[in-house]
N, C-alpha and C. Protein backbone atom coordinates (compact mmCIF):
# COMPACT_ATOMS: atom_id res chain seq x y z
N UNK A 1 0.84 -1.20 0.00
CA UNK A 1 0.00 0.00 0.00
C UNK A 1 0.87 1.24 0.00
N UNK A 2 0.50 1.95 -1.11
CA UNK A 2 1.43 3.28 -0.88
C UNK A 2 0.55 4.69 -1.53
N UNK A 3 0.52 5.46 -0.37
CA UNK A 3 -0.20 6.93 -0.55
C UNK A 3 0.61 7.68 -0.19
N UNK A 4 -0.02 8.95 -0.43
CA UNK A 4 1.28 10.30 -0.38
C UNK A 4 0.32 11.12 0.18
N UNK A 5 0.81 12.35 0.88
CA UNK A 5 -0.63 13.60 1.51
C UNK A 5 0.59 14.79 0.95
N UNK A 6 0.22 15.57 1.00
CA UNK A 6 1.30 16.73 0.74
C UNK A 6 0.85 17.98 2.06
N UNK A 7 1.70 18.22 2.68
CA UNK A 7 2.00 19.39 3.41
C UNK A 7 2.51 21.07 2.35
N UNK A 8 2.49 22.40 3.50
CA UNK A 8 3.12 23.03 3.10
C UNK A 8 4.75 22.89 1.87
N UNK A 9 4.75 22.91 1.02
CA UNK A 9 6.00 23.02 0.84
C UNK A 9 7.00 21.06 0.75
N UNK A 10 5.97 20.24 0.92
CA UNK A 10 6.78 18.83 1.57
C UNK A 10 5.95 17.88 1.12
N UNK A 11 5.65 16.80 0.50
CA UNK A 11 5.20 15.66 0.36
C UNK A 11 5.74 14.55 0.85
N UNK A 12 4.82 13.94 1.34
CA UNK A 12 5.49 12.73 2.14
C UNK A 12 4.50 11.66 1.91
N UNK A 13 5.20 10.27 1.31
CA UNK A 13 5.30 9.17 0.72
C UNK A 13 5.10 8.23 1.44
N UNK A 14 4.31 7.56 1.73
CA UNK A 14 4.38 6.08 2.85
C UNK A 14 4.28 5.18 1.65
N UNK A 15 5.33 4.20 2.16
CA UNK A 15 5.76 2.91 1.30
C UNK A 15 6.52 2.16 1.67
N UNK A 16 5.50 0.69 1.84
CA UNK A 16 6.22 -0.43 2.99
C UNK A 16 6.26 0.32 4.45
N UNK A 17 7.64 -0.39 5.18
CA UNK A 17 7.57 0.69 6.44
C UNK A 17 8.94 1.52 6.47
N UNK A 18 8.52 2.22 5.25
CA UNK A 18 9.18 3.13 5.14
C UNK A 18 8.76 4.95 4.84
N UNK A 19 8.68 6.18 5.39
CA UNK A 19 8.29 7.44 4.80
C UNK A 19 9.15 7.91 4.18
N UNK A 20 9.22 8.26 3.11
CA UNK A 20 9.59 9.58 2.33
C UNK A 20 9.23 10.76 2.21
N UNK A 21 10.23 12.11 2.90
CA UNK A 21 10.00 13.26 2.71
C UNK A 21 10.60 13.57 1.48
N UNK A 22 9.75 14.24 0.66
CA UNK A 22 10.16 14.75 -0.88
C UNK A 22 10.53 16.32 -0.76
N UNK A 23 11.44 17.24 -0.83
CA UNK A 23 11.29 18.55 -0.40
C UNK A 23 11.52 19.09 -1.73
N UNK A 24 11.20 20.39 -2.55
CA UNK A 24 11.57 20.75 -3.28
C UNK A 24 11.74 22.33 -3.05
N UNK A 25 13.32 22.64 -3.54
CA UNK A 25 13.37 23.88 -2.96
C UNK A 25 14.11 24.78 -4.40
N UNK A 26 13.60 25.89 -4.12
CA UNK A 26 14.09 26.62 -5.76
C UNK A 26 15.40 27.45 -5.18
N UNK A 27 16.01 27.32 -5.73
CA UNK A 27 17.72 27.59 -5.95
C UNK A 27 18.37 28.50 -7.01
N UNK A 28 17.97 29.60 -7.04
CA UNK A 28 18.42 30.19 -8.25
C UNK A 28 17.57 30.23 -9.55
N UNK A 29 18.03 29.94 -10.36
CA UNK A 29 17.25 29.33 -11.70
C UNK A 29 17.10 27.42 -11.89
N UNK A 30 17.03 26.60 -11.18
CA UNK A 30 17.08 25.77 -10.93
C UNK A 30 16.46 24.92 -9.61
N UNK A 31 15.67 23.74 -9.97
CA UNK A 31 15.13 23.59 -8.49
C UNK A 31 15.88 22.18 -8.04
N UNK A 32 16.10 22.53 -6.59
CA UNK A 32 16.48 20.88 -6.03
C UNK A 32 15.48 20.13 -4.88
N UNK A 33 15.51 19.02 -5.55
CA UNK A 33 15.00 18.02 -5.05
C UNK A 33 15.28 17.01 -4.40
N UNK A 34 15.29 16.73 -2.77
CA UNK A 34 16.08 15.82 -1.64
C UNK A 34 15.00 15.02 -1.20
N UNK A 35 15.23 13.96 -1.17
CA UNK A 35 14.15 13.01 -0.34
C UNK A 35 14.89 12.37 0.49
N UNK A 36 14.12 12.58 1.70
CA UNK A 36 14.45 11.27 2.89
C UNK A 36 13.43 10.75 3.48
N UNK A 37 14.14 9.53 3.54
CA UNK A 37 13.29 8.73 4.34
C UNK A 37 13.66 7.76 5.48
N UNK A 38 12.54 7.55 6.30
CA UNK A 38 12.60 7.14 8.12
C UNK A 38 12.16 5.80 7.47
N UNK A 39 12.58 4.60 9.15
CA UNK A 39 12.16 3.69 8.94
C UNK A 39 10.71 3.68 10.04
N UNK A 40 9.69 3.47 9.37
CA UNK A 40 8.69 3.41 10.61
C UNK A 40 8.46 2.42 11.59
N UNK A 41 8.54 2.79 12.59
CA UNK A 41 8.07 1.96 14.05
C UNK A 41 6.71 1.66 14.15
């Protein structure tokens, strides 16, 4: 099962037992994109 909700500014990914924060942040003329992810308890 895997759904996503999106926050301010942040999407976050549940998949397996694992979350992914997706962040996307604009940088100039260019955007970057970091994801992390926790192991869930």
């Amino acid at each position: 099962m895997e759904w996503a909700f999106e926050l301010p500014n942040r999407t976050y990914f549940l998949s397996g037992s694992r979350i992914w924060r997706l962040s996307l942040r604009y940088q100039g003329s260019h955007i970057a994109l970091s994801a992390v992810w926790k192991e869930r308890f």
